[in-house]
N, C-alpha and C. Protein backbone atom coordinates (compact mmCIF):
# COMPACT_ATOMS: atom_id res chain seq x y z
N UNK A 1 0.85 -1.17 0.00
CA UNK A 1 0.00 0.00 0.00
C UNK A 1 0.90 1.23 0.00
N UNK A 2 0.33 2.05 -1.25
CA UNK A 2 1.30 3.54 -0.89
C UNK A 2 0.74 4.85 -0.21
N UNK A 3 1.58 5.28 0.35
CA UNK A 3 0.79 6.49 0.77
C UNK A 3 1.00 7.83 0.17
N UNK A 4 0.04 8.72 0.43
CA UNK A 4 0.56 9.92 -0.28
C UNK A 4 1.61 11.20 0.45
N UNK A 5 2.59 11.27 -0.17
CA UNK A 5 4.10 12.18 0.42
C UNK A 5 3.76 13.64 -0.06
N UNK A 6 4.05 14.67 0.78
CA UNK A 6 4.14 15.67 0.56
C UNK A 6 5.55 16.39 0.62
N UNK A 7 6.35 16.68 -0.08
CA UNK A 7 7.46 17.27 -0.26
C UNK A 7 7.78 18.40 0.75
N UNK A 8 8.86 18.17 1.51
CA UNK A 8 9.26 19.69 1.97
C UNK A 8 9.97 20.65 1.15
N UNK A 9 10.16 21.75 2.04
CA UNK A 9 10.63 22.90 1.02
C UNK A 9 12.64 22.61 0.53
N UNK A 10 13.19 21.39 1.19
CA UNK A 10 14.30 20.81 0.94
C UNK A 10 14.05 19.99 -0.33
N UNK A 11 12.65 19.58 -0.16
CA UNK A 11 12.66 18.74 -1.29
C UNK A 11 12.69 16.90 -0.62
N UNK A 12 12.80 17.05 0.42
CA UNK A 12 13.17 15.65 0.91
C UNK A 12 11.37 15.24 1.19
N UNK A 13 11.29 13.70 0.94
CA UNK A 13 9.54 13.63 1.47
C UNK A 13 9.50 13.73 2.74
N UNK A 14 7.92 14.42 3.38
CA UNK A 14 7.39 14.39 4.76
C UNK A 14 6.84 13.53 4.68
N UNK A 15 6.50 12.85 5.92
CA UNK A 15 5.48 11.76 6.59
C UNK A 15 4.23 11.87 5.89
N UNK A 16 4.00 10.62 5.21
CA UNK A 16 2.69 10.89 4.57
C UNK A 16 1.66 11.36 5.10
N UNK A 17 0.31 12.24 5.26
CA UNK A 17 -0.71 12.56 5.88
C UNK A 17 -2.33 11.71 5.63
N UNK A 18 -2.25 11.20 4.59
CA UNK A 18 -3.10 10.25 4.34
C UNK A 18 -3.09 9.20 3.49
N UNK A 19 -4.18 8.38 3.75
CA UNK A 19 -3.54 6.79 3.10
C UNK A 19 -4.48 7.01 1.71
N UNK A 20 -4.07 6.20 0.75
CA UNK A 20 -4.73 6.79 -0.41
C UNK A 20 -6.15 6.47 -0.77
N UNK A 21 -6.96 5.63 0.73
CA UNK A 21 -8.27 6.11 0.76
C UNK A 21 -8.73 7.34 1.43
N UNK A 22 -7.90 7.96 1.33
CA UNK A 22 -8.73 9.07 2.30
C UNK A 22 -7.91 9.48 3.54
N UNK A 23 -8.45 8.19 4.53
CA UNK A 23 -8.07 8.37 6.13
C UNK A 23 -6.72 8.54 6.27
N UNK A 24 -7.38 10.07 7.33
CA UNK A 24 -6.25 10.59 7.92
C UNK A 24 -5.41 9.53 8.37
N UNK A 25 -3.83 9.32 8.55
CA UNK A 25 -2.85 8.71 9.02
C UNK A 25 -2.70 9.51 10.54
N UNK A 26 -2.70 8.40 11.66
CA UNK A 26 -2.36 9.03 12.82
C UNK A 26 -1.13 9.82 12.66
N UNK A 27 -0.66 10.46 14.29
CA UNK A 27 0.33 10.86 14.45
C UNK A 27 0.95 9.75 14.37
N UNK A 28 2.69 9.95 13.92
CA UNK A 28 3.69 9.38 14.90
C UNK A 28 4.53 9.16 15.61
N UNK A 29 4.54 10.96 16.16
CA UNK A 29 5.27 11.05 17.23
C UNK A 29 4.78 12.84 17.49
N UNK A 30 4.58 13.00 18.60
CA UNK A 30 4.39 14.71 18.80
C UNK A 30 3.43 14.22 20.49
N UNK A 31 3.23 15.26 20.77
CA UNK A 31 2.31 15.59 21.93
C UNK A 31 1.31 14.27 21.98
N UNK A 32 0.90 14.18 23.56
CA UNK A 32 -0.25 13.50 23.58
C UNK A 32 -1.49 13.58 23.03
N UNK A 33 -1.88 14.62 23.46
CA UNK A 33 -3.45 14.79 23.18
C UNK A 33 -3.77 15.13 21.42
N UNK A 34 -2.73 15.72 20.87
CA UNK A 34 -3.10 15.85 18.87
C UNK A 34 -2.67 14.57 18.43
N UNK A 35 -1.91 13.82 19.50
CA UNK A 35 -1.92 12.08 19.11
C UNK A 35 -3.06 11.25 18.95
N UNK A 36 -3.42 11.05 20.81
CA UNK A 36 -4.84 10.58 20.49
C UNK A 36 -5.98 11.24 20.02
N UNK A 37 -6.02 12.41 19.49
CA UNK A 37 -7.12 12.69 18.69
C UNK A 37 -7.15 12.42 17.41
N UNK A 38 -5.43 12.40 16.70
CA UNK A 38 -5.32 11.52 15.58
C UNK A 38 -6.08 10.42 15.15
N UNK A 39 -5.54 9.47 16.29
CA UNK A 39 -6.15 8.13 16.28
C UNK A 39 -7.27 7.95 16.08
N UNK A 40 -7.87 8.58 17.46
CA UNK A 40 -9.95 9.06 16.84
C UNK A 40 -10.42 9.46 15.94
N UNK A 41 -9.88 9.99 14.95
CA UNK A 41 -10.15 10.62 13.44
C UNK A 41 -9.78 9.32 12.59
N UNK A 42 -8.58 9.05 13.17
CA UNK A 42 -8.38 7.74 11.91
C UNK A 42 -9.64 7.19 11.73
N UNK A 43 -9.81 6.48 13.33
CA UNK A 43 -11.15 4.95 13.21
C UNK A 43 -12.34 5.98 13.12
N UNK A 44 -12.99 7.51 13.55
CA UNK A 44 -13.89 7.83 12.98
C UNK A 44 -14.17 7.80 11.44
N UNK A 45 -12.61 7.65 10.71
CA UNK A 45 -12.49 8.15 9.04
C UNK A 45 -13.37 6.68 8.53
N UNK A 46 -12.35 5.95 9.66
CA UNK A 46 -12.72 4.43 8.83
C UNK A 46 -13.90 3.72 8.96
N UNK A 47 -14.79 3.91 10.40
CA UNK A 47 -16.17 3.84 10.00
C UNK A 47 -16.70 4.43 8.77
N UNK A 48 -16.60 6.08 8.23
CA UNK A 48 -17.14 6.81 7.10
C UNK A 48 -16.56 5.65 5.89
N UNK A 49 -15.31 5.34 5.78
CA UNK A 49 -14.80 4.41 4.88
C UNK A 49 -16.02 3.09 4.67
N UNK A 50 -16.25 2.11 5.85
CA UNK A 50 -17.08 1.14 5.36
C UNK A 50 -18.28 1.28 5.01
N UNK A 51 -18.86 2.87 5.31
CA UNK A 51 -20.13 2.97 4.18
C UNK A 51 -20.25 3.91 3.49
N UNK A 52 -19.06 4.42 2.63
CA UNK A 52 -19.22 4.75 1.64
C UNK A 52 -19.41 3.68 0.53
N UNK A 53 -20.25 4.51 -0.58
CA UNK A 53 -21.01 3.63 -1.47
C UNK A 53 -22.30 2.97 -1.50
N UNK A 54 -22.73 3.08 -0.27
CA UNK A 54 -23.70 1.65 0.01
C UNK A 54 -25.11 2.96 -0.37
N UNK A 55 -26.14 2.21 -0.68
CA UNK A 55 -27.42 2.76 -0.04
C UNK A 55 -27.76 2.66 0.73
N UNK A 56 -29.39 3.03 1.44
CA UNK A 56 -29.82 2.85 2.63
C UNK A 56 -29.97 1.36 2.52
N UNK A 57 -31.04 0.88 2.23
CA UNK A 57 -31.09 -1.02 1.85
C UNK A 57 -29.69 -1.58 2.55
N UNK A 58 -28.59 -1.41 1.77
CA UNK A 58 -27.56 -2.13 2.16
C UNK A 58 -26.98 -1.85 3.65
N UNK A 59 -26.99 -0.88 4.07
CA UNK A 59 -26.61 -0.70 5.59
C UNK A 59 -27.55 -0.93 6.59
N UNK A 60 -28.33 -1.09 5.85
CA UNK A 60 -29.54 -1.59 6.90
C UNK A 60 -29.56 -3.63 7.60
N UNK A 61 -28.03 -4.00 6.53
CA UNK A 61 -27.95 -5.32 6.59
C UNK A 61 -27.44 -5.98 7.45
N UNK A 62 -28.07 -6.99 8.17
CA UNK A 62 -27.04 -7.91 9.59
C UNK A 62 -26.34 -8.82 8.54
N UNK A 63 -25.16 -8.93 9.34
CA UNK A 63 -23.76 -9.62 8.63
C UNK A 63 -24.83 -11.10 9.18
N UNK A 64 -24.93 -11.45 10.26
CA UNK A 64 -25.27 -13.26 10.48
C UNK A 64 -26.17 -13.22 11.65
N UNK A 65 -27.04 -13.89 11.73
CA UNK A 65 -27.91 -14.13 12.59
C UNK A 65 -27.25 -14.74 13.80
N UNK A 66 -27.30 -14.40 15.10
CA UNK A 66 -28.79 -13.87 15.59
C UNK A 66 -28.63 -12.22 15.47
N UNK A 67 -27.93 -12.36 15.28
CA UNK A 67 -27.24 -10.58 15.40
C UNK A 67 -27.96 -9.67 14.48
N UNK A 68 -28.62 -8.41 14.78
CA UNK A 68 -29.21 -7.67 14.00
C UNK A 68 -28.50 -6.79 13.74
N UNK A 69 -26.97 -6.32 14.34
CA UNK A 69 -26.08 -5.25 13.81
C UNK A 69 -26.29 -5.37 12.38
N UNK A 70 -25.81 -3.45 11.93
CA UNK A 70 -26.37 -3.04 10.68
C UNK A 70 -24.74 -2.01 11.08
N UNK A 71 -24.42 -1.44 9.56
CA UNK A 71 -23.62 -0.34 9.48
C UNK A 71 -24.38 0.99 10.19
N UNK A 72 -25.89 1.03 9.50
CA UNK A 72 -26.35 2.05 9.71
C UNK A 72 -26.75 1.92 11.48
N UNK A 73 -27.06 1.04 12.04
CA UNK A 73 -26.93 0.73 13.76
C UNK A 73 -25.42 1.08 14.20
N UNK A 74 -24.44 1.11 13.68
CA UNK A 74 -23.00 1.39 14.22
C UNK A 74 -22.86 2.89 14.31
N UNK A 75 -23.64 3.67 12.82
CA UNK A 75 -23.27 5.06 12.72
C UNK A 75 -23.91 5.67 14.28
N UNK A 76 -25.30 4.94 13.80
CA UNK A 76 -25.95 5.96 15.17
C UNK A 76 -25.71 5.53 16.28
N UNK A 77 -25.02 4.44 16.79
CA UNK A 77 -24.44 3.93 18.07
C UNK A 77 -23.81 5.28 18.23
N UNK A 78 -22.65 5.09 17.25
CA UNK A 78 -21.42 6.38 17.52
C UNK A 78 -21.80 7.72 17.73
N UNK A 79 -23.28 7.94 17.14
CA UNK A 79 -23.11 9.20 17.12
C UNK A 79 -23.50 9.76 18.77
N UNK A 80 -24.15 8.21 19.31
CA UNK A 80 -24.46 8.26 20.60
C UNK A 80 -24.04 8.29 21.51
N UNK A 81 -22.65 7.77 21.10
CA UNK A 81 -21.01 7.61 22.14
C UNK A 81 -20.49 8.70 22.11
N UNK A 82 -20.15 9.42 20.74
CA UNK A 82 -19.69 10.84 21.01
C UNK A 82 -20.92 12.06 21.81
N UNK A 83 -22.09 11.57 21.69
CA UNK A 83 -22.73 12.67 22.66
C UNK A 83 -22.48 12.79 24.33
N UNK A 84 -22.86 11.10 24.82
CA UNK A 84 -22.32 10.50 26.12
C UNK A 84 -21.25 11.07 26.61
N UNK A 85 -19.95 10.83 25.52
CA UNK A 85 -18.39 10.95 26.00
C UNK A 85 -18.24 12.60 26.46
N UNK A 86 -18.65 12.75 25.61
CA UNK A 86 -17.83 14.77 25.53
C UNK A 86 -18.98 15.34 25.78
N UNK A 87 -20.28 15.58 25.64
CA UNK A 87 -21.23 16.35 26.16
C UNK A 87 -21.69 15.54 27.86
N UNK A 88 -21.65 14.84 28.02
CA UNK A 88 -22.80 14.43 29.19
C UNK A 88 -21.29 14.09 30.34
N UNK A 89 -20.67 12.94 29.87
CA UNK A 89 -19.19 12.80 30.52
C UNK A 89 -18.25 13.88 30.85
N UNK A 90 -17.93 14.59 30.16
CA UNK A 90 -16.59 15.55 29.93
C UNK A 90 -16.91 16.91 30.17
N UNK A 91 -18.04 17.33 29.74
CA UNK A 91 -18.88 18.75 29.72
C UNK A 91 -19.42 18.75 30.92
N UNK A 92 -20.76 17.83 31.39
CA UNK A 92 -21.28 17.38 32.57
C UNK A 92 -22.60 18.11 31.74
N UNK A 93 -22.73 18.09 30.60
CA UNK A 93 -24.16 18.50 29.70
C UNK A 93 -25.72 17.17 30.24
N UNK A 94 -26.33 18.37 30.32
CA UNK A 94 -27.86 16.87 30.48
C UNK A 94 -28.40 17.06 29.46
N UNK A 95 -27.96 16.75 28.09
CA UNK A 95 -28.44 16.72 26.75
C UNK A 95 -29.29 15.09 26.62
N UNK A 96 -30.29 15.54 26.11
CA UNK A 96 -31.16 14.25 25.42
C UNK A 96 -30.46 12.97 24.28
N UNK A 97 -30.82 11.59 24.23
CA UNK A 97 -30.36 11.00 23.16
C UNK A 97 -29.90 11.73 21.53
N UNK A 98 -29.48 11.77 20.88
CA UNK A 98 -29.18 12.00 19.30
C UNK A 98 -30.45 11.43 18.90
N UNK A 99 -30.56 10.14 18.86
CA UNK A 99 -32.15 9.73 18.54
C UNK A 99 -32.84 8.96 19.39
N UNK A 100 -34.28 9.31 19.60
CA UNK A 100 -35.30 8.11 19.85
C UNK A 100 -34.84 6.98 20.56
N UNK A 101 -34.45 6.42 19.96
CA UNK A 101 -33.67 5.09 20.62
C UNK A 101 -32.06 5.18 21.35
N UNK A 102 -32.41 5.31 22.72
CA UNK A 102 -30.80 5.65 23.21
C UNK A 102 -29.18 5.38 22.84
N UNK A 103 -29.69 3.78 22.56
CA UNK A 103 -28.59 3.41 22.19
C UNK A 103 -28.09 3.30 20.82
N UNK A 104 -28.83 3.78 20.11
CA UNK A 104 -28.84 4.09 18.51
C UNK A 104 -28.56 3.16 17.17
N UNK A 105 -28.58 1.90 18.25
CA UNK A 105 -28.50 0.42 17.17
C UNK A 105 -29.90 0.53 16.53
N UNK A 106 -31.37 0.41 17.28
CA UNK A 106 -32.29 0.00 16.37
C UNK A 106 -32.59 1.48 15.25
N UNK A 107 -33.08 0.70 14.54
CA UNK A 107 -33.85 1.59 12.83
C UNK A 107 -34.43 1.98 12.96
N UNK A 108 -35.14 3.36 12.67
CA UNK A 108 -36.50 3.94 12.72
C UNK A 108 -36.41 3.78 11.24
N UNK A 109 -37.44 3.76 10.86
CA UNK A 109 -37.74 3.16 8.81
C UNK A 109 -37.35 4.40 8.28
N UNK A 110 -37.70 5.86 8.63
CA UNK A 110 -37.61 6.54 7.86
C UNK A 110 -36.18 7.14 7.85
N UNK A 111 -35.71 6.68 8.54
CA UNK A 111 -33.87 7.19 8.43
C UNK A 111 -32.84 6.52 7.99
N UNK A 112 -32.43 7.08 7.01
CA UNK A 112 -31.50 6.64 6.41
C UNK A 112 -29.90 7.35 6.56
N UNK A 113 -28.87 6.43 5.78
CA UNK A 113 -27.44 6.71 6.28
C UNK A 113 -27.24 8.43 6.01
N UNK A 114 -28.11 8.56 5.07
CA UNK A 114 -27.27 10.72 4.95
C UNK A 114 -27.78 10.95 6.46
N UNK A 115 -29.00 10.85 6.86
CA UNK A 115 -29.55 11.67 8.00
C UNK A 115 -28.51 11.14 9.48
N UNK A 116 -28.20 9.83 9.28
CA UNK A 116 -27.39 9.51 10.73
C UNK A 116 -26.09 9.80 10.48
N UNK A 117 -25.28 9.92 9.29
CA UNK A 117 -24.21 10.41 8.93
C UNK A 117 -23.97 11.92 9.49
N UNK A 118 -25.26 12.81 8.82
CA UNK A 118 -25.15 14.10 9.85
C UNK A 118 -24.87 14.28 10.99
N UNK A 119 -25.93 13.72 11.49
CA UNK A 119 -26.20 13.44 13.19
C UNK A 119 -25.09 13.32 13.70
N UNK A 120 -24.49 11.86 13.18
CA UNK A 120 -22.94 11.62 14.05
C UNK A 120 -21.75 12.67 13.62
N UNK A 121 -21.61 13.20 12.43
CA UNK A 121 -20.62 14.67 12.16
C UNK A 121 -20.78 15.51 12.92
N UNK A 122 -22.42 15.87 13.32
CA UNK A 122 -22.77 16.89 14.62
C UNK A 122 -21.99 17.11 15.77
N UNK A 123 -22.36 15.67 16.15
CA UNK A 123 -21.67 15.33 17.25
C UNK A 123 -20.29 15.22 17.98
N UNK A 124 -19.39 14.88 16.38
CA UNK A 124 -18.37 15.05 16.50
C UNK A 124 -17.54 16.65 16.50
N UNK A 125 -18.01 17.58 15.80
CA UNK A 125 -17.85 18.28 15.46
C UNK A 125 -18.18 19.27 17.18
N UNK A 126 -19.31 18.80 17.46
CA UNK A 126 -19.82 19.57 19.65
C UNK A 126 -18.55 19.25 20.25
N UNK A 127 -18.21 17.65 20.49
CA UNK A 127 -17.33 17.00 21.05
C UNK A 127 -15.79 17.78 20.56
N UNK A 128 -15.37 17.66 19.54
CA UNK A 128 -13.90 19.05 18.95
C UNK A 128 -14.05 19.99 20.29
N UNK A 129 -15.23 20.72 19.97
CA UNK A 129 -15.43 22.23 20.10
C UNK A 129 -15.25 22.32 21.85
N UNK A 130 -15.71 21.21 22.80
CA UNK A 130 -15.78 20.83 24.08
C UNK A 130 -14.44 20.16 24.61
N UNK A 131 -13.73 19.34 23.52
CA UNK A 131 -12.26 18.72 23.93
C UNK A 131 -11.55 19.85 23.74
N UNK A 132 -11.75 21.09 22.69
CA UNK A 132 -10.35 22.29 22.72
C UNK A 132 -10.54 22.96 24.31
N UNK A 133 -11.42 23.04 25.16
CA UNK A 133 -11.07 23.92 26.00
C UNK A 133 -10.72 23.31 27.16
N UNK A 134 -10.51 21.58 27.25
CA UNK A 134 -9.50 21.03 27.89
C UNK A 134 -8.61 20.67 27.75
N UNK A 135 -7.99 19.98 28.89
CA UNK A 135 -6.61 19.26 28.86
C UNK A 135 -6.73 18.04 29.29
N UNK A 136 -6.00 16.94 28.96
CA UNK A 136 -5.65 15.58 29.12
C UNK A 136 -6.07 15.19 30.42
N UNK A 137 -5.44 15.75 32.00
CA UNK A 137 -6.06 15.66 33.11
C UNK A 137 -7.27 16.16 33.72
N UNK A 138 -8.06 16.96 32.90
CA UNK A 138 -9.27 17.21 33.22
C UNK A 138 -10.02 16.10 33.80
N UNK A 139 -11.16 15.94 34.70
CA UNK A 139 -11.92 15.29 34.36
C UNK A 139 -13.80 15.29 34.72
N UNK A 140 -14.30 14.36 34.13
CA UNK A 140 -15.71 14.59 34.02
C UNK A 140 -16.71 13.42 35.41
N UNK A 141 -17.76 13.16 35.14
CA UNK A 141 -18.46 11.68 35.50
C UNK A 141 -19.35 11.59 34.95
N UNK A 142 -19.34 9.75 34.49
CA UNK A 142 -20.14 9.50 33.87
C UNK A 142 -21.29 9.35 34.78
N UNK A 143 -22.50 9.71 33.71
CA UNK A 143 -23.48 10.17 33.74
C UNK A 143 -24.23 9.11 33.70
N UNK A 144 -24.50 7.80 33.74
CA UNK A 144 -25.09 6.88 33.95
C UNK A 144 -24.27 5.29 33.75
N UNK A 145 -25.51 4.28 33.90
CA UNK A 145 -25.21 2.61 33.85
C UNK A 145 -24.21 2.59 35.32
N UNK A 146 -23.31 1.22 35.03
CA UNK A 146 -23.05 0.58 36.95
C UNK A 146 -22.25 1.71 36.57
N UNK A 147 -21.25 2.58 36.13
CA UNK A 147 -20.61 3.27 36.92
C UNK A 147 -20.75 4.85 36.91
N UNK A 148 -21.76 5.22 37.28
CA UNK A 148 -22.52 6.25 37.22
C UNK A 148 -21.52 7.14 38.74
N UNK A 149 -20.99 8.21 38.56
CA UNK A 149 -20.91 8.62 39.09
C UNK A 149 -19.17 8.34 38.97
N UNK A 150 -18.92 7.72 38.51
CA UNK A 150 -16.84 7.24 38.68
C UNK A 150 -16.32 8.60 37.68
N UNK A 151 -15.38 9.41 38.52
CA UNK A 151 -14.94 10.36 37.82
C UNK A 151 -13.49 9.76 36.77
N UNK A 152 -13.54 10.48 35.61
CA UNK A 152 -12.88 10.16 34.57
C UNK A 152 -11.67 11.04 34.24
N UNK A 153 -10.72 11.25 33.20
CA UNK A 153 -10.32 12.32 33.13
C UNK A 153 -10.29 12.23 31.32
N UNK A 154 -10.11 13.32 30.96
CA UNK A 154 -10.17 13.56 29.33
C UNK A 154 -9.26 12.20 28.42
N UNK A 155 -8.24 12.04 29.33
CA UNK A 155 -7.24 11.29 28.90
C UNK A 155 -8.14 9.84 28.38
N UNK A 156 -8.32 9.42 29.29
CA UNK A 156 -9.31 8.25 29.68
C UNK A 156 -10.48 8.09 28.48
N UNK A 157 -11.47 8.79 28.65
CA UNK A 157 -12.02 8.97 27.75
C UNK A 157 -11.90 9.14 25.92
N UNK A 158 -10.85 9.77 25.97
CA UNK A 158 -10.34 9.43 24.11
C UNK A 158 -9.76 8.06 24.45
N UNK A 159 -8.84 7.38 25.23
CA UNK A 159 -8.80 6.14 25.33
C UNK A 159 -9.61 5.18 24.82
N UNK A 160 -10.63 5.75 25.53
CA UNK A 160 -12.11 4.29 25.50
C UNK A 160 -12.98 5.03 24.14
N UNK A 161 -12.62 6.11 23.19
CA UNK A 161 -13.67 6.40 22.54
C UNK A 161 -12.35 5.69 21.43
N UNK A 162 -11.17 5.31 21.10
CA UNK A 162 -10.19 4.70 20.34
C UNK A 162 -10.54 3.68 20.18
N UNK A 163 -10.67 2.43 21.60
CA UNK A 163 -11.13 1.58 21.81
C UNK A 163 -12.63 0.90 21.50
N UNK A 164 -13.28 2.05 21.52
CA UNK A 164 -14.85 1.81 20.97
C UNK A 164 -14.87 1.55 19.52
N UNK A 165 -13.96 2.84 19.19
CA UNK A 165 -14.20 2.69 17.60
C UNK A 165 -13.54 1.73 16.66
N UNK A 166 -12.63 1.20 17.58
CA UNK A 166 -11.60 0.03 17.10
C UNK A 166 -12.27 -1.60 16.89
N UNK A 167 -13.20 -1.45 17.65
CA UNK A 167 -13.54 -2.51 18.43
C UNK A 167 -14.95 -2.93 17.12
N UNK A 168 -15.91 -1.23 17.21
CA UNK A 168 -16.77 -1.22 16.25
C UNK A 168 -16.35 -1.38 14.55
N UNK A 169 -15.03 -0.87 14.62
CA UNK A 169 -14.78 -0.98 12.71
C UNK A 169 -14.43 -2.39 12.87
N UNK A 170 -14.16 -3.10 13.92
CA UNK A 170 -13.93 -4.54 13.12
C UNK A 170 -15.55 -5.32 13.15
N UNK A 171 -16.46 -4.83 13.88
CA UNK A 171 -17.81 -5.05 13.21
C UNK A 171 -18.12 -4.65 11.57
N UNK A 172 -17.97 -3.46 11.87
CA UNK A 172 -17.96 -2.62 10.54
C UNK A 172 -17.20 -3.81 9.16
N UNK A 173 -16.01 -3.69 9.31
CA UNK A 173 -15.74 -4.67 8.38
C UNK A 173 -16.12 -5.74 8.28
N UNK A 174 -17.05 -6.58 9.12
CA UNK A 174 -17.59 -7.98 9.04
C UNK A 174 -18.90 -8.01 7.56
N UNK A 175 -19.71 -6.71 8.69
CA UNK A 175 -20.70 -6.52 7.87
C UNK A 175 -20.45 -6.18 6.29
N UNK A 176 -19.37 -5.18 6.10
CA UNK A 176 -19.29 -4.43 4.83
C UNK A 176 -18.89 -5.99 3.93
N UNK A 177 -17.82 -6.76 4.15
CA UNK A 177 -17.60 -7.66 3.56
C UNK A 177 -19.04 -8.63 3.40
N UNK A 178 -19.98 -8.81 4.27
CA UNK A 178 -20.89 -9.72 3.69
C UNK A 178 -22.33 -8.74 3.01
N UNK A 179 -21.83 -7.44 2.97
CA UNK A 179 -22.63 -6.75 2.10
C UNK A 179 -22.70 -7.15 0.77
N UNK A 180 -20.79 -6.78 0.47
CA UNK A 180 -20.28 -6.45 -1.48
C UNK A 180 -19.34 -7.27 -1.65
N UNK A 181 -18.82 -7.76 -0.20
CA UNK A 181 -17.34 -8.71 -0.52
C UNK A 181 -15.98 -7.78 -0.07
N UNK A 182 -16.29 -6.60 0.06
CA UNK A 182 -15.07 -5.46 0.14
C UNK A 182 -14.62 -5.58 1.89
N UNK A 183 -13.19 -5.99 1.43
CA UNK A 183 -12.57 -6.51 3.50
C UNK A 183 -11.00 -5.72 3.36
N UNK A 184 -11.24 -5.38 4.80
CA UNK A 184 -10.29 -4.78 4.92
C UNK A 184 -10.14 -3.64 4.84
N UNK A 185 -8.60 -2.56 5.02
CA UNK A 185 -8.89 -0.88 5.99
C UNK A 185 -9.12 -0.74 6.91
């Protein structure tokens, strides 16, 4: 796989910045916190990666029974994790679900991937705007389930939102492959 080089003003190549689908390339080496936010952009890129192309129909598809996961159940999961993490966790916001359904796996019929695609950009885009005016040791509490009330710190939290999304794109790729056949990224 090649990546794409951007030339310095020596002329010698810089560290590539993205892979030639798209997704941003983490850091690999600098400060903590524009590190792990790297990372979170990567696996946010690479969810956007496994459904591009598809229609609604197709993301609406469970990879294998009994399992009803869908791409389009992953988007709005996420968009539900980034509200949780950085508005309700980190902020200490008492903001309502993103949608209807809390946990943002099940379908409402009339929504399709543009409308939860928004939704979760929203979200990400609150969450930016709420992580610039901290720092790494900050911290929040979560706001519900058994550990309702365990204080966190910023650090922690992009941790487990890396981990979420790491965890979810290898769903993501299960499904996308028994969509079209397309594995891997």
């Amino acid at each position: 796989m090649t990546m794409r080089q951007t030339p310095r003003s020596d002329g010698t190549p810089e560290a590539p910045r993205t892979l030639p689908d798209g997704r941003p390339i983490p850091l690999l080496t600098g400060p903590e916190l524009p590190t792990l936010e790297s990372w979170l952009d990567f696996h946010r890129a690479t969810l956007e990666l496994k459904c591009r192309g598809l229609d609604d129909a197709q993301v609406r598809q469970a990879s294998a029974q009994p399992s009803s996961l869908t791409l389009l159940g992953l988007v709005q999961h996420l968009a539900e994790v980034e509200r949780t993490w950085f508005q309700r966790v980190v902020a200490g916001l008492d903001v309502p679900p993103v949608f209807e359904e809390e946990t943002g796996y099940a379908l409402a019929p009339g929504r399709g991937l543009d409308e939860a695609l928004d939704a979760w950009r929203r979200e990400i885009a609150r969450g930016r705007e709420l992580l610039a005016e901290r720092a790494l040791e900050d911290t929040g509490r979560i706001a519900d389930g058994p550990m309702a009330g365990v204080e966190v710190s910023v650090r922690w939290v992009l941790l487990h939102l890396i981990e979420e999304y790491a965890r979810h794109n290898g769903h993501a790729d299960i499904l996308r492959e028994r969509i079209d056949g397309t594995a891997g990224a």
